[in-house]
PDB file of N, CA and C in Angstrom:
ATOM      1  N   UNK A   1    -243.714  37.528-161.257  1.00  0.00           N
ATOM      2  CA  UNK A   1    -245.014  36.912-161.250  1.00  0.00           C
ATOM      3  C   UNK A   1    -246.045  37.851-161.861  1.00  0.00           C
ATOM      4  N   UNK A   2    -245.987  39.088-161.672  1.00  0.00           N
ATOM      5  CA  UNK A   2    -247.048  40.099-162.128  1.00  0.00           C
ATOM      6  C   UNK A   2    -246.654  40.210-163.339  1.00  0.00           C
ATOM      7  N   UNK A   3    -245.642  39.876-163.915  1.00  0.00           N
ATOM      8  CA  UNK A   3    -245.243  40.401-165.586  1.00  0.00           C
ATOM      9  C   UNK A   3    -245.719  39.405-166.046  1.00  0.00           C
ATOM     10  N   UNK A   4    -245.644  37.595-165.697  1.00  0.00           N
ATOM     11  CA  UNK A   4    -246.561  36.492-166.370  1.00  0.00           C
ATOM     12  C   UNK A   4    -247.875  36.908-166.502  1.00  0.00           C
ATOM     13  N   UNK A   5    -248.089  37.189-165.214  1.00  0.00           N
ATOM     14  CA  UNK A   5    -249.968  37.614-165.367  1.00  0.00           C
ATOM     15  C   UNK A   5    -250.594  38.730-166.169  1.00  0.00           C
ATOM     16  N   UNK A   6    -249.352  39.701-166.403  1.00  0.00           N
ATOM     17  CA  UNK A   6    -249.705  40.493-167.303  1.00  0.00           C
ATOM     18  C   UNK A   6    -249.914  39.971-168.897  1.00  0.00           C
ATOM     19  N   UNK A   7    -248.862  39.237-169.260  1.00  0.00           N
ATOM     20  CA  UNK A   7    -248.225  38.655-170.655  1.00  0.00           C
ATOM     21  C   UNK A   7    -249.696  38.028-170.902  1.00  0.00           C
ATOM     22  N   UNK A   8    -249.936  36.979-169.741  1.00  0.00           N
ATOM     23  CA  UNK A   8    -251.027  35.591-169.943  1.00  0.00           C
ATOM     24  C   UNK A   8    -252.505  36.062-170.308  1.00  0.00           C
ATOM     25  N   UNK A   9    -252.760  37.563-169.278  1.00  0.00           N
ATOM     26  CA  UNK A   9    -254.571  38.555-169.892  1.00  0.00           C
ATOM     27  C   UNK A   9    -254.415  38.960-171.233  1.00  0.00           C
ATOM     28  N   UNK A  10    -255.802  38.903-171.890  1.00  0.00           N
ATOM     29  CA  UNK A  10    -255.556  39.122-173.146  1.00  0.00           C
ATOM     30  C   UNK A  10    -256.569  40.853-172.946  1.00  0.00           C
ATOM     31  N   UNK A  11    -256.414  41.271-173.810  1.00  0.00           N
ATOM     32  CA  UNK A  11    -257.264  42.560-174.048  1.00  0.00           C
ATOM     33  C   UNK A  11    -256.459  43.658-174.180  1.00  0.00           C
ATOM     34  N   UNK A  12    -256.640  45.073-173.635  1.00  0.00           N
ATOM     35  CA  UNK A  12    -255.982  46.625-173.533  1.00  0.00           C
ATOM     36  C   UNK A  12    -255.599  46.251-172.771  1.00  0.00           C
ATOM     37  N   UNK A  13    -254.166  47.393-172.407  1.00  0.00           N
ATOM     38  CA  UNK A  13    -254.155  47.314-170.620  1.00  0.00           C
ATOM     39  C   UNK A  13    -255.098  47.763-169.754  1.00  0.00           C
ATOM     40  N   UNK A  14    -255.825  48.750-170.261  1.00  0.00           N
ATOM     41  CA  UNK A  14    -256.892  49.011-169.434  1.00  0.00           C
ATOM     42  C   UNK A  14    -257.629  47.848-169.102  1.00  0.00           C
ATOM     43  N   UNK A  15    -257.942  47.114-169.501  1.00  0.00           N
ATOM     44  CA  UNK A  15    -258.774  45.809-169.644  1.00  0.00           C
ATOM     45  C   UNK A  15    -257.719  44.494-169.282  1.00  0.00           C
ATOM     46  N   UNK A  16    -256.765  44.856-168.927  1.00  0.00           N
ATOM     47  CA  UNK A  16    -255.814  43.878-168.250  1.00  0.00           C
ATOM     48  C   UNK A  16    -255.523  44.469-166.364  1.00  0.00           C
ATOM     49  N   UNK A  17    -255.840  45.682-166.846  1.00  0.00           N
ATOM     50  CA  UNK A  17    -255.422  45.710-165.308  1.00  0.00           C
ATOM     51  C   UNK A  17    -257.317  45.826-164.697  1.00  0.00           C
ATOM     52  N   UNK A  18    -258.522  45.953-165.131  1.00  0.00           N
ATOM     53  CA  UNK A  18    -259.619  45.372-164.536  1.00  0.00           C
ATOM     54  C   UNK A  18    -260.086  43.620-164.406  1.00  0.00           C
ATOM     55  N   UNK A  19    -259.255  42.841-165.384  1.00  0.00           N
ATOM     56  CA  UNK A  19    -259.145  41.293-164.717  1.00  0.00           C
ATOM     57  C   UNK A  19    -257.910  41.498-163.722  1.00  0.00           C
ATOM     58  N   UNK A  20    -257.085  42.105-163.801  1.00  0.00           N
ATOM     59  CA  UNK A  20    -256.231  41.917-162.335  1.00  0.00           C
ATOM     60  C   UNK A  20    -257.074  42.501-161.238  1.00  0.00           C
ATOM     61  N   UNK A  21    -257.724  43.499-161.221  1.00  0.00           N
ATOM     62  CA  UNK A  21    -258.308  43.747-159.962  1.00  0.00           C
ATOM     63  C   UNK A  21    -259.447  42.406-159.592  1.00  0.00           C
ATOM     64  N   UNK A  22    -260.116  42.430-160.514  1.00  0.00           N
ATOM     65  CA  UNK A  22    -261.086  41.631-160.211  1.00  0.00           C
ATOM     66  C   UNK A  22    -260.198  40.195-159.289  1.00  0.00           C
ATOM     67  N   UNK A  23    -259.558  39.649-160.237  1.00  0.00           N
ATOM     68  CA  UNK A  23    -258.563  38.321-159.716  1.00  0.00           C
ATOM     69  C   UNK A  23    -258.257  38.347-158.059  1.00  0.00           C
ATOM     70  N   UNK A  24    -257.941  39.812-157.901  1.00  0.00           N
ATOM     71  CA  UNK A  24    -257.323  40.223-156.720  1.00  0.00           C
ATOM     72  C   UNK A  24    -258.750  39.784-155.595  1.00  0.00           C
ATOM     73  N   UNK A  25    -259.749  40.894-155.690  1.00  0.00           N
ATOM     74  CA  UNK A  25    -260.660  40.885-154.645  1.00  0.00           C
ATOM     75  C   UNK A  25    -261.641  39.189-154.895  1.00  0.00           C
ATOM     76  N   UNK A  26    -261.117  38.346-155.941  1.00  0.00           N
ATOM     77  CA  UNK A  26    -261.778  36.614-156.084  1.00  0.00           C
ATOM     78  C   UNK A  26    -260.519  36.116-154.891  1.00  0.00           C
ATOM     79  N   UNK A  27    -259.412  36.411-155.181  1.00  0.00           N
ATOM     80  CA  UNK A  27    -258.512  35.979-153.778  1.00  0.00           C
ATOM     81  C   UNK A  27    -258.455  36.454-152.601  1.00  0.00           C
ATOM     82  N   UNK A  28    -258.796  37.701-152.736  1.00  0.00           N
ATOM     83  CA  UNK A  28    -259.024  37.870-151.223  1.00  0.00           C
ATOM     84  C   UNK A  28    -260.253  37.366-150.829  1.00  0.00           C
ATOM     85  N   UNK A  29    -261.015  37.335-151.482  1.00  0.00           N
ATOM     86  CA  UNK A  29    -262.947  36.633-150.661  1.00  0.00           C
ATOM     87  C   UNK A  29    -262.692  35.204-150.465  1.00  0.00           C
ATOM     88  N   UNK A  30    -261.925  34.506-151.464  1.00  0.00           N
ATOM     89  CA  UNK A  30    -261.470  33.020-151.241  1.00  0.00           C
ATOM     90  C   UNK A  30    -260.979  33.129-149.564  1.00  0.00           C
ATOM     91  N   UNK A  31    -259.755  33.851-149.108  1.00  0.00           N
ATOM     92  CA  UNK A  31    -259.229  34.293-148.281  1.00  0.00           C
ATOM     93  C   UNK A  31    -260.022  33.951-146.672  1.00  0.00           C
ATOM     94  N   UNK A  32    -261.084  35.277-146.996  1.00  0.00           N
ATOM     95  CA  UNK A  32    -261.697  35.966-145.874  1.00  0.00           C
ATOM     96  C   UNK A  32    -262.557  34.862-145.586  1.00  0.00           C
ATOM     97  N   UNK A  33    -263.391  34.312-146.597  1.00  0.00           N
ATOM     98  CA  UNK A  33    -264.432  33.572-146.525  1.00  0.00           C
ATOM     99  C   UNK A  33    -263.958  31.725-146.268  1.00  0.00           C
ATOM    100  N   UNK A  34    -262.538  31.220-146.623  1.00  0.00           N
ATOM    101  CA  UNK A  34    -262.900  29.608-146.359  1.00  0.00           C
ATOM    102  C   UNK A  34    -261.451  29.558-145.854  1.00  0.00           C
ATOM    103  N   UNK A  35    -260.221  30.450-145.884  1.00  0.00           N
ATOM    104  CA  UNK A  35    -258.812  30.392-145.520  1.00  0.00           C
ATOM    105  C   UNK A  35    -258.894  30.411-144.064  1.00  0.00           C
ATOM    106  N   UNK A  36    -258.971  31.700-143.682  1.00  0.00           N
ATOM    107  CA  UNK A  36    -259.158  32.505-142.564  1.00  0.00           C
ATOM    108  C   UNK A  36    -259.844  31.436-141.566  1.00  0.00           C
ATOM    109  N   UNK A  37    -260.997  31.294-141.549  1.00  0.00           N
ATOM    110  CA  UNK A  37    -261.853  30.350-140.586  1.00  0.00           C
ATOM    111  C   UNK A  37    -260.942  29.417-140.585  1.00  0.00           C
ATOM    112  N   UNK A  38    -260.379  28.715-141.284  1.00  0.00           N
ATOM    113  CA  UNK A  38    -259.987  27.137-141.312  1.00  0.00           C
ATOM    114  C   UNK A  38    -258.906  27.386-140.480  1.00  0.00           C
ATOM    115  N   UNK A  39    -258.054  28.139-140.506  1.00  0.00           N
ATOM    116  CA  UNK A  39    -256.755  28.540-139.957  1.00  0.00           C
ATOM    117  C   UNK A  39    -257.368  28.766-138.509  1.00  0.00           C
ATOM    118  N   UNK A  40    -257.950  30.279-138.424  1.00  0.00           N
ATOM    119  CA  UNK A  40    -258.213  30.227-137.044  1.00  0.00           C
ATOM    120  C   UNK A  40    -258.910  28.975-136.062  1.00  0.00           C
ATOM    121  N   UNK A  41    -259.643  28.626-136.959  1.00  0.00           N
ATOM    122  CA  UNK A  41    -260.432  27.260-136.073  1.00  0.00           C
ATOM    123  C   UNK A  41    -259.339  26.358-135.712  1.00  0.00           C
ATOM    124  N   UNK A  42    -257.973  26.169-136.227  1.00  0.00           N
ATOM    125  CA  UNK A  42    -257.149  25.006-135.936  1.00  0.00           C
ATOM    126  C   UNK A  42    -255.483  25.625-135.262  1.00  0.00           C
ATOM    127  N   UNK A  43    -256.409  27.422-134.772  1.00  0.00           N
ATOM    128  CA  UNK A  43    -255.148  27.304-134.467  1.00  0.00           C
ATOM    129  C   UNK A  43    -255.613  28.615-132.598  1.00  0.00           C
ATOM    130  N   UNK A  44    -257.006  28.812-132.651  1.00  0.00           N
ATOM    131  CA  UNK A  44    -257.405  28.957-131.804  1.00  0.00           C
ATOM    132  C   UNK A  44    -257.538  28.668-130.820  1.00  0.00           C
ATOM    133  N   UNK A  45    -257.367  29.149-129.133  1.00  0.00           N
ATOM    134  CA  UNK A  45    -257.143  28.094-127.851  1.00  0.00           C
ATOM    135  C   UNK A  45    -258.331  27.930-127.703  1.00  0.00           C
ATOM    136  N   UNK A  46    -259.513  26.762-127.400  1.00  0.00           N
ATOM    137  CA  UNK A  46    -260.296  26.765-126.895  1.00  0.00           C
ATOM    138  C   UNK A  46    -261.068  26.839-125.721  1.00  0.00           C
ATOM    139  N   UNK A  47    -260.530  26.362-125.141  1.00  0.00           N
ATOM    140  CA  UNK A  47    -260.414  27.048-123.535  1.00  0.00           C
ATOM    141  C   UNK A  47    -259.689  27.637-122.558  1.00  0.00           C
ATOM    142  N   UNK A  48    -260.208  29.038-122.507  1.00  0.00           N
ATOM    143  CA  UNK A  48    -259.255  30.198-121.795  1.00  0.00           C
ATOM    144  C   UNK A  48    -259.841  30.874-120.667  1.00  0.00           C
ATOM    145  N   UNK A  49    -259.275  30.593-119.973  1.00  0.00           N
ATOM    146  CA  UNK A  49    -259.137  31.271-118.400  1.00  0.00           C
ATOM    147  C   UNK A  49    -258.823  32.388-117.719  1.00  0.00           C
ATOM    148  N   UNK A  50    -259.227  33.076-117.429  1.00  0.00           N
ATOM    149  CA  UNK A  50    -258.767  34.229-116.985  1.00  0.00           C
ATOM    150  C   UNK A  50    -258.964  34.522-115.115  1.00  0.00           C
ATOM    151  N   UNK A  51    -257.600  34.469-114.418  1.00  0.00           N
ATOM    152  CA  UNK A  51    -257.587  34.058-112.731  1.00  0.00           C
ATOM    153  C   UNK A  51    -257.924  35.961-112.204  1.00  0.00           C
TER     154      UNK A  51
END
């Protein structure tokens, strides 16, 4: 998968491996910011007790 993504950026490698970083931290903020919540919200107990 990383050798497609390499082949598919166009530029230097230097300039191929700063759109891979970038790509990287656009998926992780996708992630943190609309994944994460959605998951925990549907998978969180909502009411918890402690005796």
């Amino acid at each position: 998968m990383y050798l497609a993504l390499w082949r598919i950026l166009p530029g230097a490698p230097w300039l191929r491996v700063l759109q891979l970083v970038v790509l990287a931290a656009l998926v992780l903020a996708a992630l943190v910011l609309w994944v994460f919540p959605t998951v925990d919200h549907l998978t969180a107990p909502q009411d918890v007790t402690v005796e």
